[in-house]
N, C-alpha and C. Protein backbone atom coordinates (compact mmCIF):
# COMPACT_ATOMS: atom_id res chain seq x y z
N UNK A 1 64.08 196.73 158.09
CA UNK A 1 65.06 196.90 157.04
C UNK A 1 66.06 195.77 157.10
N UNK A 2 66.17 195.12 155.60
CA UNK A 2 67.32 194.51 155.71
C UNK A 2 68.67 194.93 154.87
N UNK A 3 69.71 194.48 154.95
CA UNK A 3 70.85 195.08 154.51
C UNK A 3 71.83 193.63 154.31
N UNK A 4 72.07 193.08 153.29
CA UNK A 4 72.78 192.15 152.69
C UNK A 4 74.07 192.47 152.30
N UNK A 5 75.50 192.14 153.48
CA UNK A 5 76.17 192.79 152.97
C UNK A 5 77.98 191.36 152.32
N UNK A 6 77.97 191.71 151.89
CA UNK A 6 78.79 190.37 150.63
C UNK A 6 80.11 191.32 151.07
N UNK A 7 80.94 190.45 151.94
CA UNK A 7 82.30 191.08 152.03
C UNK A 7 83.30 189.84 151.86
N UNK A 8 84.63 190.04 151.87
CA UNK A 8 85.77 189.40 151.82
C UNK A 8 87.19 190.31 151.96
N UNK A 9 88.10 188.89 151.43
CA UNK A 9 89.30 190.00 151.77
C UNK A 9 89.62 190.70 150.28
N UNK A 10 89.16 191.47 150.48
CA UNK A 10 89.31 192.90 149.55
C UNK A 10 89.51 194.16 149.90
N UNK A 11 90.28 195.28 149.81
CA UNK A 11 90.64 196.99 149.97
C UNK A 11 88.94 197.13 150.52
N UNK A 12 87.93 197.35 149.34
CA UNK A 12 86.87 197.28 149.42
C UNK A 12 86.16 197.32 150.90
N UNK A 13 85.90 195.95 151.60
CA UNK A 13 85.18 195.26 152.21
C UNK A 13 86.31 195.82 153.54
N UNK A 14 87.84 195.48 153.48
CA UNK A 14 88.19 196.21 154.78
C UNK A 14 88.34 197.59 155.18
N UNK A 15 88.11 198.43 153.92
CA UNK A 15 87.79 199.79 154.11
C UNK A 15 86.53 200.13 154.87
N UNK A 16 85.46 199.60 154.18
CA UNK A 16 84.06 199.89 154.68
C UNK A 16 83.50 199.09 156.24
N UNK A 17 83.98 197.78 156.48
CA UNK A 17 83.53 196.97 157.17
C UNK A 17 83.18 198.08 158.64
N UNK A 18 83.99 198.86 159.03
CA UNK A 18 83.26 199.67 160.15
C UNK A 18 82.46 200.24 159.78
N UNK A 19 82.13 201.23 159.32
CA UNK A 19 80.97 201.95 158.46
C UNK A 19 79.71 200.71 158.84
N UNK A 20 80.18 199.89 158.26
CA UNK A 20 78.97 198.85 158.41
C UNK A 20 78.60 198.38 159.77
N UNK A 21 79.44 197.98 160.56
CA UNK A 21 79.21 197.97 162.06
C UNK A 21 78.61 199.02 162.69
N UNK A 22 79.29 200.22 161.99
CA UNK A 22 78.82 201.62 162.78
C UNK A 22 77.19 201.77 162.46
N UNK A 23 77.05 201.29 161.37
CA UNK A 23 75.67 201.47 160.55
C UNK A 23 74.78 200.62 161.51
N UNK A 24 75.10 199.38 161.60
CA UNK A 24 74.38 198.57 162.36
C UNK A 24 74.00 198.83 164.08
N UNK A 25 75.03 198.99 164.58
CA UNK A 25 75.11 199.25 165.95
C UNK A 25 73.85 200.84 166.17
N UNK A 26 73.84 201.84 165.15
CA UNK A 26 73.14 202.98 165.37
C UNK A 26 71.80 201.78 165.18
N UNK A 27 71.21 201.71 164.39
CA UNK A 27 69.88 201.20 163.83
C UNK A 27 69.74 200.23 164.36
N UNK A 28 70.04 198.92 164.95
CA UNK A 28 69.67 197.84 165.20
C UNK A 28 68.26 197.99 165.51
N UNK A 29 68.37 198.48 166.97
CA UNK A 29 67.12 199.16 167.72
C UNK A 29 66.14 199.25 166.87
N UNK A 30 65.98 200.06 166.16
CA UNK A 30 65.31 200.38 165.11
C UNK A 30 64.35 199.65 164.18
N UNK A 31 65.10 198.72 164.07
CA UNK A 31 64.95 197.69 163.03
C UNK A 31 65.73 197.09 162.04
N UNK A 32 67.43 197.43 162.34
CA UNK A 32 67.85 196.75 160.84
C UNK A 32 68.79 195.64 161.07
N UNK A 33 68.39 194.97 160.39
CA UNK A 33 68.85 193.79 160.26
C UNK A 33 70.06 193.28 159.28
N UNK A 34 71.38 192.96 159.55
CA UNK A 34 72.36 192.73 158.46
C UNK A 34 72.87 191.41 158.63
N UNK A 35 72.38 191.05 157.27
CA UNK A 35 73.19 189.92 157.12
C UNK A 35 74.52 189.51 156.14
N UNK A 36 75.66 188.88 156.80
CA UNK A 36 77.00 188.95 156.23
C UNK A 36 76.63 188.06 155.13
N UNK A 37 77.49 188.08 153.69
CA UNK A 37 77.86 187.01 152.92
C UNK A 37 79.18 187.23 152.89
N UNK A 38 79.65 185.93 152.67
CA UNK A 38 80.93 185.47 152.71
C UNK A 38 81.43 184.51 151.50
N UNK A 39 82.32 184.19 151.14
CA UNK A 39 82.91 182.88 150.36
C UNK A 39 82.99 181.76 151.92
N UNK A 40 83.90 182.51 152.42
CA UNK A 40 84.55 181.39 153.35
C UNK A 40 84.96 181.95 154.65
N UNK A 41 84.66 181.82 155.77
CA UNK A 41 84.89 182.22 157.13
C UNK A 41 86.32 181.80 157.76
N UNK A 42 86.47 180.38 157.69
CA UNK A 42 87.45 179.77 157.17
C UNK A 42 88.92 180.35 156.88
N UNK A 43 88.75 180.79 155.83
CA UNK A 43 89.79 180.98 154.53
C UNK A 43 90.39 182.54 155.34
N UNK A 44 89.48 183.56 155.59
CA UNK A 44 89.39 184.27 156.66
C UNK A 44 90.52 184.42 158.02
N UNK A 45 89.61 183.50 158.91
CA UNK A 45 90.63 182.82 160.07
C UNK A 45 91.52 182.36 160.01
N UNK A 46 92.24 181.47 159.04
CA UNK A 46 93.18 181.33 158.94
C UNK A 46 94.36 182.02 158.17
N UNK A 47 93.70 183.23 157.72
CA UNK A 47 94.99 184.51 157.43
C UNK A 47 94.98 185.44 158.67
N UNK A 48 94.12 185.61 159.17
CA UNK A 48 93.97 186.21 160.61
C UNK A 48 95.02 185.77 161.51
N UNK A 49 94.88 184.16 161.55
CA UNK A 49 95.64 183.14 162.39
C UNK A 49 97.38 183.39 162.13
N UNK A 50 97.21 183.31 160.72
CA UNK A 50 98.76 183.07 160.14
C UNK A 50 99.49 184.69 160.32
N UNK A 51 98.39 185.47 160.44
CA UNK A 51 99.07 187.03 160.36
C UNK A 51 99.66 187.74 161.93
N UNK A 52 98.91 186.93 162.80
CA UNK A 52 98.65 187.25 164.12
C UNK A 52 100.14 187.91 164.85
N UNK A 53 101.73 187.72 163.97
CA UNK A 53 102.60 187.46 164.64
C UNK A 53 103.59 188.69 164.13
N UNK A 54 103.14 189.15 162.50
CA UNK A 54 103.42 190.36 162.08
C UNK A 54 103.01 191.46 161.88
N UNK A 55 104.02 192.15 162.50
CA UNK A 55 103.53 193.82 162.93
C UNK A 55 103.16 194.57 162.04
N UNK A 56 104.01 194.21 160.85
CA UNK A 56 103.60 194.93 159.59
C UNK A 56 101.93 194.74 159.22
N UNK A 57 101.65 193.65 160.05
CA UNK A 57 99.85 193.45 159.07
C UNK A 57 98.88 193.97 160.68
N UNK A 58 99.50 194.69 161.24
CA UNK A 58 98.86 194.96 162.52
C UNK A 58 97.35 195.66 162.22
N UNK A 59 97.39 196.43 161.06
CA UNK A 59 96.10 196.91 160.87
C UNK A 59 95.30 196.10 160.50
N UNK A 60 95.73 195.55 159.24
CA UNK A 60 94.65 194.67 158.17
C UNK A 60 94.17 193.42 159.53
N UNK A 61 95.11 192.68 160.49
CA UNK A 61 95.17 191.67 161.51
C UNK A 61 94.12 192.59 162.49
N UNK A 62 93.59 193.58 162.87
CA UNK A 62 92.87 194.20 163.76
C UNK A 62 91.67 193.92 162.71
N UNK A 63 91.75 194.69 161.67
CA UNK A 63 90.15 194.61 160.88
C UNK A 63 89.85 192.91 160.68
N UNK A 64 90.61 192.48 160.28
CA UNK A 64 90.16 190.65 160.21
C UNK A 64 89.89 190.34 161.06
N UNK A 65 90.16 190.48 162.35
CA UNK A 65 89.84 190.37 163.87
C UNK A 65 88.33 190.52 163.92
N UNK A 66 88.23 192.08 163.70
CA UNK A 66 86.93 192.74 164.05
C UNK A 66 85.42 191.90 163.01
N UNK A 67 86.08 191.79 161.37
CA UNK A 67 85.38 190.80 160.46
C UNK A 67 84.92 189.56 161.27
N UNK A 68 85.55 188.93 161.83
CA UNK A 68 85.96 187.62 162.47
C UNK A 68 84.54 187.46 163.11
N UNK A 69 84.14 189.07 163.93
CA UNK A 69 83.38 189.06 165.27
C UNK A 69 82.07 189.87 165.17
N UNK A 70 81.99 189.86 163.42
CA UNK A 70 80.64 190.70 163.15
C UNK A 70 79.04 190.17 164.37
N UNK A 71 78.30 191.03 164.54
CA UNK A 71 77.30 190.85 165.33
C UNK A 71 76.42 190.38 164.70
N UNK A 72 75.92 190.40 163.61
CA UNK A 72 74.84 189.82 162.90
C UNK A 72 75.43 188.20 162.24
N UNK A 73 74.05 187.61 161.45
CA UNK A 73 74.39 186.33 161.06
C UNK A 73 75.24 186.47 159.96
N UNK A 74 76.02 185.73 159.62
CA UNK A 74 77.02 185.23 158.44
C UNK A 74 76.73 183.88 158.08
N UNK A 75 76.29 183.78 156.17
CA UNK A 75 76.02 182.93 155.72
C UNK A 75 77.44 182.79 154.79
N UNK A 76 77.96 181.60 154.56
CA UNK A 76 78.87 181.13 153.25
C UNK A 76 78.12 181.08 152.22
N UNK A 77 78.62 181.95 150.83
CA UNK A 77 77.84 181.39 149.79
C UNK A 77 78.99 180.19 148.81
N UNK A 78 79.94 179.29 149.88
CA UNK A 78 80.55 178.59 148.92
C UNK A 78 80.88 177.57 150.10
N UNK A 79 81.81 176.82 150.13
CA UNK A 79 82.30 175.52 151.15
C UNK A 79 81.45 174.77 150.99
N UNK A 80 80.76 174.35 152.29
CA UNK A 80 79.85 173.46 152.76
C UNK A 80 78.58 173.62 152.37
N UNK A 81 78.21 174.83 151.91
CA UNK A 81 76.59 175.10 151.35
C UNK A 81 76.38 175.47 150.29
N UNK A 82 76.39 174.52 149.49
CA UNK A 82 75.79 175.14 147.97
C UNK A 82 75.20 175.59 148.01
N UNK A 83 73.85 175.33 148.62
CA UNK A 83 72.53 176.03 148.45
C UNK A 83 72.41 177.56 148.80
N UNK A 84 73.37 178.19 149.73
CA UNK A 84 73.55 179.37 149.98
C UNK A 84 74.17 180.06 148.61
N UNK A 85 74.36 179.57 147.26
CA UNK A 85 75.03 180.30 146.26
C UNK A 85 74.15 180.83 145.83
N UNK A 86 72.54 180.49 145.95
CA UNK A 86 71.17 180.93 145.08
C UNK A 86 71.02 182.42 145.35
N UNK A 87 71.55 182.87 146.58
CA UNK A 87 71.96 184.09 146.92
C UNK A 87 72.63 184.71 146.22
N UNK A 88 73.46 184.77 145.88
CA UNK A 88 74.27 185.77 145.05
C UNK A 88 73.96 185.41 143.58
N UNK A 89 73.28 184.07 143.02
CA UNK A 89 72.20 184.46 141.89
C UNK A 89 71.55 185.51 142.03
N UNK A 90 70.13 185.10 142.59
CA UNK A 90 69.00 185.87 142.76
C UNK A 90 69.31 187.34 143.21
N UNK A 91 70.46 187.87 143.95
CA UNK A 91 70.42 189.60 143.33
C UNK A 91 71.53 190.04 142.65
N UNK A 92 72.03 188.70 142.18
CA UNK A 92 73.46 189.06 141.40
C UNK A 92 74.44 189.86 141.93
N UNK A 93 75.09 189.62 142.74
CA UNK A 93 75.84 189.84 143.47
C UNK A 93 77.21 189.85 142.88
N UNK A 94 77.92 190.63 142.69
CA UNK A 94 79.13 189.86 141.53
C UNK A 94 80.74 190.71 141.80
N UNK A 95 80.66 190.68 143.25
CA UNK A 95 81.61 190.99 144.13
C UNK A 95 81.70 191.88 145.33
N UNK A 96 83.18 192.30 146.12
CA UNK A 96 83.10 192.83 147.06
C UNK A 96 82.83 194.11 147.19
N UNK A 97 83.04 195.05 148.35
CA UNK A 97 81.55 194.67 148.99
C UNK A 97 80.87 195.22 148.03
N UNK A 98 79.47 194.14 148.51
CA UNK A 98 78.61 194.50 147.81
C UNK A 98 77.44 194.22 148.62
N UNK A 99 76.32 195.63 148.32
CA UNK A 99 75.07 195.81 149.33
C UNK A 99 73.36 195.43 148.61
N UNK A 100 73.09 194.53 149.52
CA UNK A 100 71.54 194.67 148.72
C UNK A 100 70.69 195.48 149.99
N UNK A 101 69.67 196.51 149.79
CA UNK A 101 69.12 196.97 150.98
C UNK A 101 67.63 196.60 150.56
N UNK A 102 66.76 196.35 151.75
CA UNK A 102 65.56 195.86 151.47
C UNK A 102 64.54 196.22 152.37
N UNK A 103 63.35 197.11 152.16
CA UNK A 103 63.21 197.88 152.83
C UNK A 103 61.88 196.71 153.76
N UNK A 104 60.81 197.30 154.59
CA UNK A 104 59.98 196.58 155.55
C UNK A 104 58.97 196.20 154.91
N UNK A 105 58.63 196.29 153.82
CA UNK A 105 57.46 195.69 152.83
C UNK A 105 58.04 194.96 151.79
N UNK A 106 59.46 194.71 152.06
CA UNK A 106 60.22 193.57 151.03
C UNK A 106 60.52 194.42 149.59
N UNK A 107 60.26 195.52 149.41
CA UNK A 107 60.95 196.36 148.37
C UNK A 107 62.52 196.58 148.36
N UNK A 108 63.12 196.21 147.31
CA UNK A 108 64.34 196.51 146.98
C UNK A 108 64.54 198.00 147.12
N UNK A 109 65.36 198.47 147.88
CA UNK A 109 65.95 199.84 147.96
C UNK A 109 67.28 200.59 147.45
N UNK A 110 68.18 199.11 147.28
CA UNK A 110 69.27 199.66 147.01
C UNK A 110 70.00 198.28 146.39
N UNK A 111 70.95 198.72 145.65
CA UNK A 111 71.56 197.18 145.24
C UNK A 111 72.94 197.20 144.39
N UNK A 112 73.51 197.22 144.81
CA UNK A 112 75.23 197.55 144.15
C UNK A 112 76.46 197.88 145.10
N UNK A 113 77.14 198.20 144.63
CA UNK A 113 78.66 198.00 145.48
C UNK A 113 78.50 199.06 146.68
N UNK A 114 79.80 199.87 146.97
CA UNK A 114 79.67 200.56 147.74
C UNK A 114 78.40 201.87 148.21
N UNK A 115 78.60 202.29 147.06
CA UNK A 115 77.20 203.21 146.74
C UNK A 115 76.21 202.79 147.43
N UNK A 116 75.50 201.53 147.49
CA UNK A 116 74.27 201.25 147.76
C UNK A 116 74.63 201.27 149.47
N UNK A 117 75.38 200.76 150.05
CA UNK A 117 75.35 201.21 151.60
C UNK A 117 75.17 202.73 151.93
N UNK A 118 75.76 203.56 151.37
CA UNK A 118 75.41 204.82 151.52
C UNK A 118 74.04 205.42 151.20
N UNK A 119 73.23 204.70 150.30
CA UNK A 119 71.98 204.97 149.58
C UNK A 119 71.06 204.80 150.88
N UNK A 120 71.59 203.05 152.02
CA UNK A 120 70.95 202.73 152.93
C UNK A 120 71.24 203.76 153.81
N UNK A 121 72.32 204.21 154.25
CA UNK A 121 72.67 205.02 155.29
C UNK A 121 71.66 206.34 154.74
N UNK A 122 71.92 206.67 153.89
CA UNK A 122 71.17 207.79 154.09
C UNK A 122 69.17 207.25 154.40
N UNK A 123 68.84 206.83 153.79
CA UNK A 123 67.26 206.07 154.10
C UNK A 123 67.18 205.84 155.61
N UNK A 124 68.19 205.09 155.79
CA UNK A 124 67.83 205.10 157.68
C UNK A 124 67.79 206.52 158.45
N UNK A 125 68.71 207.18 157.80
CA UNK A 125 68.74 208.78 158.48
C UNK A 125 67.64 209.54 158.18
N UNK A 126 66.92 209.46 156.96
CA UNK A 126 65.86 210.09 156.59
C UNK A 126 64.52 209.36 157.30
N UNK A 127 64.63 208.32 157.64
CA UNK A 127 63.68 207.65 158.65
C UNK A 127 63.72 207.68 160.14
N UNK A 128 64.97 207.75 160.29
CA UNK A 128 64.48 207.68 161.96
C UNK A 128 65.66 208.78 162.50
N UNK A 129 66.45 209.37 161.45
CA UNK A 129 67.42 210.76 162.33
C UNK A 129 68.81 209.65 162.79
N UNK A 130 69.40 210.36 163.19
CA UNK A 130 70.55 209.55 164.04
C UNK A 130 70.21 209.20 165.13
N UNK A 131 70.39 207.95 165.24
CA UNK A 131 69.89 206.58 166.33
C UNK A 131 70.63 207.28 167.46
N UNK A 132 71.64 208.00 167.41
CA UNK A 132 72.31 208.46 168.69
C UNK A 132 71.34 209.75 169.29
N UNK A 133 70.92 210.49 169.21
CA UNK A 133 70.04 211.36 169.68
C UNK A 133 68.84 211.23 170.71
């Protein structure tokens, strides 16, 4: 299984981003595979960087942290790699977060904003139960 997941700094993407870790960390084992999209990693770190010193951003500065240190690969679909934009063509991708899920015979399973991570979460549960058990 793969799981394409298009985050940034958005309510969105720092609401869910554990969910998604949590998602990953159960299944890895398993088989699933997530890969980050991004604009800019960058752009990122250096609000992380600049926030590091106020208390008031202590939460959002913990989740950017945690963004910072995702376990799977992270591709840019903007900066330095154009060619990484053909990505968010080809499943139309057309903001945060946003999930493409893809199942082990390359079938599309799921494909839209928040919804579609949950569509995956549930498919992994109906396949293999909770990875914690």
């Amino acid at each position: 299984y793969l799981l394409f997941y298009h985050w940034g700094l958005c309510p969105g993407s720092i609401y869910i981003d554990k969910f998604v870790c949590e998602l990953y960390d159960l299944y890895r084992e398993k088989g699933l595979e997530v890969v980050g999209l991004t604009e800019s990693i960058a752009t990122i770190r250096e609000l992380y960087e600049q926030n590091l010193d106020n208390l008031h951003g202590a939460d959002l500065n913990a989740t950017l942290g945690n963004m910072l240190k995702h376990k799977w690969k992270e591709v840019e679909l903007e900066t330095e790699y154009p060619e990484n934009k053909k990505m968010s063509e080809t499943y139309r991708i057309s903001g945060w977060p946003f999930f493409v899920f893809i199942g082990p015979d390359g079938t599309l399973l799921a494909r839209n904003f928040t919804e579609a991570f949950y569509e995956a979460k549930q498919i992994l549960e109906e396949e293999f139960g909770n990875a914690k058990e």
